[in-house]
N, C-alpha and C. Protein backbone atom coordinates (compact mmCIF):
# COMPACT_ATOMS: atom_id res chain seq x y z
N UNK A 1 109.60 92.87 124.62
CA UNK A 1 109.57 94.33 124.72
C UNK A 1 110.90 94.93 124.27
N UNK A 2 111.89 94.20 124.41
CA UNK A 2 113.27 94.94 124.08
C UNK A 2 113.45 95.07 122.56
N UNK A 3 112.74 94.19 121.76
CA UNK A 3 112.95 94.70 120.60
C UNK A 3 111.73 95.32 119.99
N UNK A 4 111.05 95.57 120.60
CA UNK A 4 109.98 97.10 120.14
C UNK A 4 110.24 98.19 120.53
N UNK A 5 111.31 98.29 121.40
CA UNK A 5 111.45 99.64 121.87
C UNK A 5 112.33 100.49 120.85
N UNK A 6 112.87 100.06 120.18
CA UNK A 6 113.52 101.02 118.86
C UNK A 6 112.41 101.06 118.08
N UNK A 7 111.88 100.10 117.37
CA UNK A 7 110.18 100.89 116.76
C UNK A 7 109.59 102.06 117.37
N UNK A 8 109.58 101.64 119.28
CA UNK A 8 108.35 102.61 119.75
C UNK A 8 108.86 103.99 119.46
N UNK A 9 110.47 104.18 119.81
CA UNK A 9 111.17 105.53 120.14
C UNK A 9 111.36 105.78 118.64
N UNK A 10 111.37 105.39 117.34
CA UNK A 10 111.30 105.83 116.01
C UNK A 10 109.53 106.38 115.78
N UNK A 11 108.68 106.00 116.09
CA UNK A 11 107.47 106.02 115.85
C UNK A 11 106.92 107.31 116.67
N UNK A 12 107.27 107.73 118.28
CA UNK A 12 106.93 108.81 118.45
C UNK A 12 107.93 110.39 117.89
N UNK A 13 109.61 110.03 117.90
CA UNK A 13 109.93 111.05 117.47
C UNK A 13 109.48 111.11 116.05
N UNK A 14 108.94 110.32 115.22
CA UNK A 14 108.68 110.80 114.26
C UNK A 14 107.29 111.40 114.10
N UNK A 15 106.22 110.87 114.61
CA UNK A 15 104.92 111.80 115.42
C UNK A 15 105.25 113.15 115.89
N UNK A 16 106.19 113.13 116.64
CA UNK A 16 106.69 114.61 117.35
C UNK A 16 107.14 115.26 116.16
N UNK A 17 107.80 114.79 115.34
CA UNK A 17 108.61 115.67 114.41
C UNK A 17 107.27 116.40 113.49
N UNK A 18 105.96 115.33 112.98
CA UNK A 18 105.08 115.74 112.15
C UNK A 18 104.12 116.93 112.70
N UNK A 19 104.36 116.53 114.15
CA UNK A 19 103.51 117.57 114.89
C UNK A 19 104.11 119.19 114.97
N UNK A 20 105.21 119.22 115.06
CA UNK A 20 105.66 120.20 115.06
C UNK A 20 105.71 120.94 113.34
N UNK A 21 105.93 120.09 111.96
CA UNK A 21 105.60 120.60 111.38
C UNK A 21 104.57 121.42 110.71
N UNK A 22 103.31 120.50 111.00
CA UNK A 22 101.75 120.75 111.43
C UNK A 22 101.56 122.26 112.04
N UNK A 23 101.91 122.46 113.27
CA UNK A 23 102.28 123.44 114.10
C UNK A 23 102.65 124.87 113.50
N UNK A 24 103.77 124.83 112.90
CA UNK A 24 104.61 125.60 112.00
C UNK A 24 103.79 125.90 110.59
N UNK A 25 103.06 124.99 110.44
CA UNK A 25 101.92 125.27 109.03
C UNK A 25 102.41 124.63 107.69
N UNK A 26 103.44 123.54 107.80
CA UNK A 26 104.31 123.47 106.82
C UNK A 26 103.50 122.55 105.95
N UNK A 27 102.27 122.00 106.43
CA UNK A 27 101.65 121.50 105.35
C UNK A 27 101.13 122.01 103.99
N UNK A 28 100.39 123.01 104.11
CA UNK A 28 99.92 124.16 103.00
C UNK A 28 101.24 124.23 101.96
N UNK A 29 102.29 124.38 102.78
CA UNK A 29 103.67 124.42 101.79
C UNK A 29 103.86 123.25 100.67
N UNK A 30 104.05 121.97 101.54
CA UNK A 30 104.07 121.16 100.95
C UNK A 30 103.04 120.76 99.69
N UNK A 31 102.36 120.84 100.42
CA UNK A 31 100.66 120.61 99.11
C UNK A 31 100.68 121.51 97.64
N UNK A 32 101.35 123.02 98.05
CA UNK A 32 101.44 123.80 96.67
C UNK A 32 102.26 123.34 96.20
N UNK A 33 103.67 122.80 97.02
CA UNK A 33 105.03 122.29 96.10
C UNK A 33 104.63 121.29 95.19
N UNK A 34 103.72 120.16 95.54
CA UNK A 34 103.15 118.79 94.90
C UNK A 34 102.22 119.32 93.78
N UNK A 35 101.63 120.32 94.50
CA UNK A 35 100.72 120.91 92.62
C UNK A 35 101.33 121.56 91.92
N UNK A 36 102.55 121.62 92.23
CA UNK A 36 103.52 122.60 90.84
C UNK A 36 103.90 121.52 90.59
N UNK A 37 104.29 120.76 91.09
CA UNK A 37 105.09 119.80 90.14
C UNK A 37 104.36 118.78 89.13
N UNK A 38 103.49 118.55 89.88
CA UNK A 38 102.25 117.87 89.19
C UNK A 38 101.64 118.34 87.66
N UNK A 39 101.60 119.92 87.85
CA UNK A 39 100.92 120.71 87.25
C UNK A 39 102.65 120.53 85.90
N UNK A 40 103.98 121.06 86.26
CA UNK A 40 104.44 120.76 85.51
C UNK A 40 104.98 119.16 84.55
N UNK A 41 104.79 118.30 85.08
CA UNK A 41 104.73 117.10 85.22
C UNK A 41 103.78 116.86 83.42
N UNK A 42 102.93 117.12 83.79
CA UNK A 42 101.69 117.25 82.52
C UNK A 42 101.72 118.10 81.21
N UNK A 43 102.49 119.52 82.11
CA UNK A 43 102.96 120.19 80.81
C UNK A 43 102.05 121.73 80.93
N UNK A 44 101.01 122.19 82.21
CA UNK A 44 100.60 123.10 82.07
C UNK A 44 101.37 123.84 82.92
N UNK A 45 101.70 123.59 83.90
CA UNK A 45 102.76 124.96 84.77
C UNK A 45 103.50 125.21 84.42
């Protein structure tokens, strides 16, 4: 157990951290940033 417990405590603050972005709505953000780049990437944006 002593050496899972730095996994466990990396694994929920990072859950906590996604949740709160989730929360905040920051996904939608992210997703348009990835289709601009994408979109320029190819050569149409």
């Amino acid at each position: 157990m002593k050496n899972r417990l730095p996994a466990i405590i990396i694994l929920l603050s990072g859950s906590l951290l996604a949740g709160i972005g989730l929360w905040r709505g920051e996904a939608g953000e992210i997703l348009l940033k990835g289709i601009r780049i994408c979109l320029e990437c190819i050569g149409i944006g």
